[in-house]
Protein backbone atom coordinates (compact mmCIF):
# COMPACT_ATOMS: atom_id res chain seq x y z
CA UNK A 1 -11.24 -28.98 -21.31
CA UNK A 2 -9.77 -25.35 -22.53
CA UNK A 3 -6.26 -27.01 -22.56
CA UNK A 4 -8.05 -28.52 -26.05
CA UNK A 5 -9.34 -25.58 -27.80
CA UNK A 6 -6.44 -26.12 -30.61
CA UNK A 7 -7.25 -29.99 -31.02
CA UNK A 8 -10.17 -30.86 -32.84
CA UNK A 9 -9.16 -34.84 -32.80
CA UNK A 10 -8.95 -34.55 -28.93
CA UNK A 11 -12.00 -32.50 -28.29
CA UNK A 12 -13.69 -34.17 -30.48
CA UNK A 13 -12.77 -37.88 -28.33
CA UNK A 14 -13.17 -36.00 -25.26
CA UNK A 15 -16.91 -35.15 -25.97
CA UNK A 16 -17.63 -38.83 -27.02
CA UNK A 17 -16.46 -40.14 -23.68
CA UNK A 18 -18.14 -37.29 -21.70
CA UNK A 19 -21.43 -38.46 -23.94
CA UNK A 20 -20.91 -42.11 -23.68
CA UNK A 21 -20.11 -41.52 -19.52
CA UNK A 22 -23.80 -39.90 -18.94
CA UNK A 23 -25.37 -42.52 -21.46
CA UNK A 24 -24.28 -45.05 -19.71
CA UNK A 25 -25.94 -43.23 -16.86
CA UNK A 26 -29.01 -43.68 -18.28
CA UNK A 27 -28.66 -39.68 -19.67
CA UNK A 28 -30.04 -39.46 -23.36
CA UNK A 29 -27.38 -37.10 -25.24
CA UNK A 30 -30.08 -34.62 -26.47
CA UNK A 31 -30.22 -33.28 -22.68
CA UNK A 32 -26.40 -32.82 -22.72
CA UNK A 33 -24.43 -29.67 -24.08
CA UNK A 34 -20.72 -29.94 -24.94
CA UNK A 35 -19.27 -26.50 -24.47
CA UNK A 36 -16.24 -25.93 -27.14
CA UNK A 37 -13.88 -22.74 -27.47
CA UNK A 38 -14.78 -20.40 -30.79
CA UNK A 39 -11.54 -21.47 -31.94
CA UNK A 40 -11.03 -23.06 -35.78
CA UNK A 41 -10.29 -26.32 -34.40
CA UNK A 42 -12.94 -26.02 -32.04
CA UNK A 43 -15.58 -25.56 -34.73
CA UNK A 44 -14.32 -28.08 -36.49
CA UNK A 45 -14.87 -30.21 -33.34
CA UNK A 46 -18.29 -28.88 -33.58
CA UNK A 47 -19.14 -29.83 -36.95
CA UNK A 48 -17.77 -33.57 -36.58
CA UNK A 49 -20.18 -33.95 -32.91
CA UNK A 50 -23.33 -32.70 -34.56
CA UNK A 51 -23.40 -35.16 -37.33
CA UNK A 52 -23.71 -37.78 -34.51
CA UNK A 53 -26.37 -35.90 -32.65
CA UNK A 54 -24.19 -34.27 -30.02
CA UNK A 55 -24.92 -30.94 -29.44
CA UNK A 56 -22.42 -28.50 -28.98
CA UNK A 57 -22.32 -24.69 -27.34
CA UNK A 58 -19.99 -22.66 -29.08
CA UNK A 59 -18.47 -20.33 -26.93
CA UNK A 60 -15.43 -17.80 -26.76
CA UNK A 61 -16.89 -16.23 -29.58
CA UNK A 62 -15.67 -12.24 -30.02
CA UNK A 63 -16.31 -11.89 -33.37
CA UNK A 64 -19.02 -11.50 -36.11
CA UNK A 65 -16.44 -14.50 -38.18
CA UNK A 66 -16.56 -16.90 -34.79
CA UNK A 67 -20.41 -16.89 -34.95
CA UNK A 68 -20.60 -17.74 -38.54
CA UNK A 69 -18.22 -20.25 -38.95
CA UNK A 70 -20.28 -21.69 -35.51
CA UNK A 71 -23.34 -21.63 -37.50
CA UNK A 72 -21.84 -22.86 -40.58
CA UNK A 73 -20.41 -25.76 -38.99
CA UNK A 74 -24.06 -26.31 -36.95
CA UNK A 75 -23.50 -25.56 -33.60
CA UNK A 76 -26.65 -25.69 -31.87
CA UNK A 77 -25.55 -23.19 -29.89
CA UNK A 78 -23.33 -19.95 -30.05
CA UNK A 79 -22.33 -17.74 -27.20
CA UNK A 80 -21.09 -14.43 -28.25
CA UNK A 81 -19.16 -12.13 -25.10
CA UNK A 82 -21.40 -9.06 -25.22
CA UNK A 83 -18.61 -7.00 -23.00
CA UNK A 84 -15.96 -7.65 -25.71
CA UNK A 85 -18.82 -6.32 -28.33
CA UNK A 86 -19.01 -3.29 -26.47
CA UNK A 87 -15.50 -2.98 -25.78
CA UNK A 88 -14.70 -2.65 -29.53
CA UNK A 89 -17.30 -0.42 -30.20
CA UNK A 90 -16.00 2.19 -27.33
CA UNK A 91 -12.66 2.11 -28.90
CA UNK A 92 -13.80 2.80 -32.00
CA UNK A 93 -16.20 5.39 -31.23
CA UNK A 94 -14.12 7.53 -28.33
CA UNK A 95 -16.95 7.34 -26.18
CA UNK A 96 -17.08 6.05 -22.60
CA UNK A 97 -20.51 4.14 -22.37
CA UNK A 98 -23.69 3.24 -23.41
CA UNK A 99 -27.00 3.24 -21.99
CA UNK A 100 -28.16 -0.19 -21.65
CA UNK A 101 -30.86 0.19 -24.47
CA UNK A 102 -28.26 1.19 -26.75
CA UNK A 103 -25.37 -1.25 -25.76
CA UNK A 104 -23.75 -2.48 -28.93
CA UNK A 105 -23.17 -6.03 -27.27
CA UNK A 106 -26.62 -5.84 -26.38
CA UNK A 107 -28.39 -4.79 -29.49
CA UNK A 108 -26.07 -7.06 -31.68
């Protein structure tokens, strides 16, 4: 729920229930991936759920800082927005585009 990105205690309840819902279903949790914003308090969120074996998807992430406070906090999986990658880079560099082999979004 995005309307939680800046409320680790809430996200962090609102993944339990969405766990304990498709447990009760029979689901095991290890085939379920809670999707949290690369915000702080989503990472924090993060960090709490995968010390009880939920797995979380980081994602949101536009920066090189996101991705290792993700990791730090062990997210088992980060989702970086190549476009915004390569967006930066063409500001920065004046130029138009890049071929896809050379995509800074891509390569990074």
């Amino acid at each position: 729920d995005i309307r939680l990105s800046y409320d680790t205690e809430k996200s962090v309840e609102r993944a339990r229930r969405i766990i304990a819902m498709y447990e009760k279903l029979g689901v095991d949790r290890k085939r379920v991936l809670i999707k949290l914003a690369g915000t702080w308090e989503g990472i924090q969120a993060a960090a709490i759920l995968e010390k009880e074996g939920i797995e979380c998807n980081i994602t949101l992430v536009f920066s090189f800082l996101q991705a290792a406070a993700a990791a730090q906090a062990g997210a088992y999986l980060i989702s970086p927005f190549p476009g915004r990658i390569l967006d930066w880079h063409k500001v920065k560099s004046g130029r138009d585009s890049y071929s896809p082999g050379a995509d800074p979004g891509v390569v990074a």
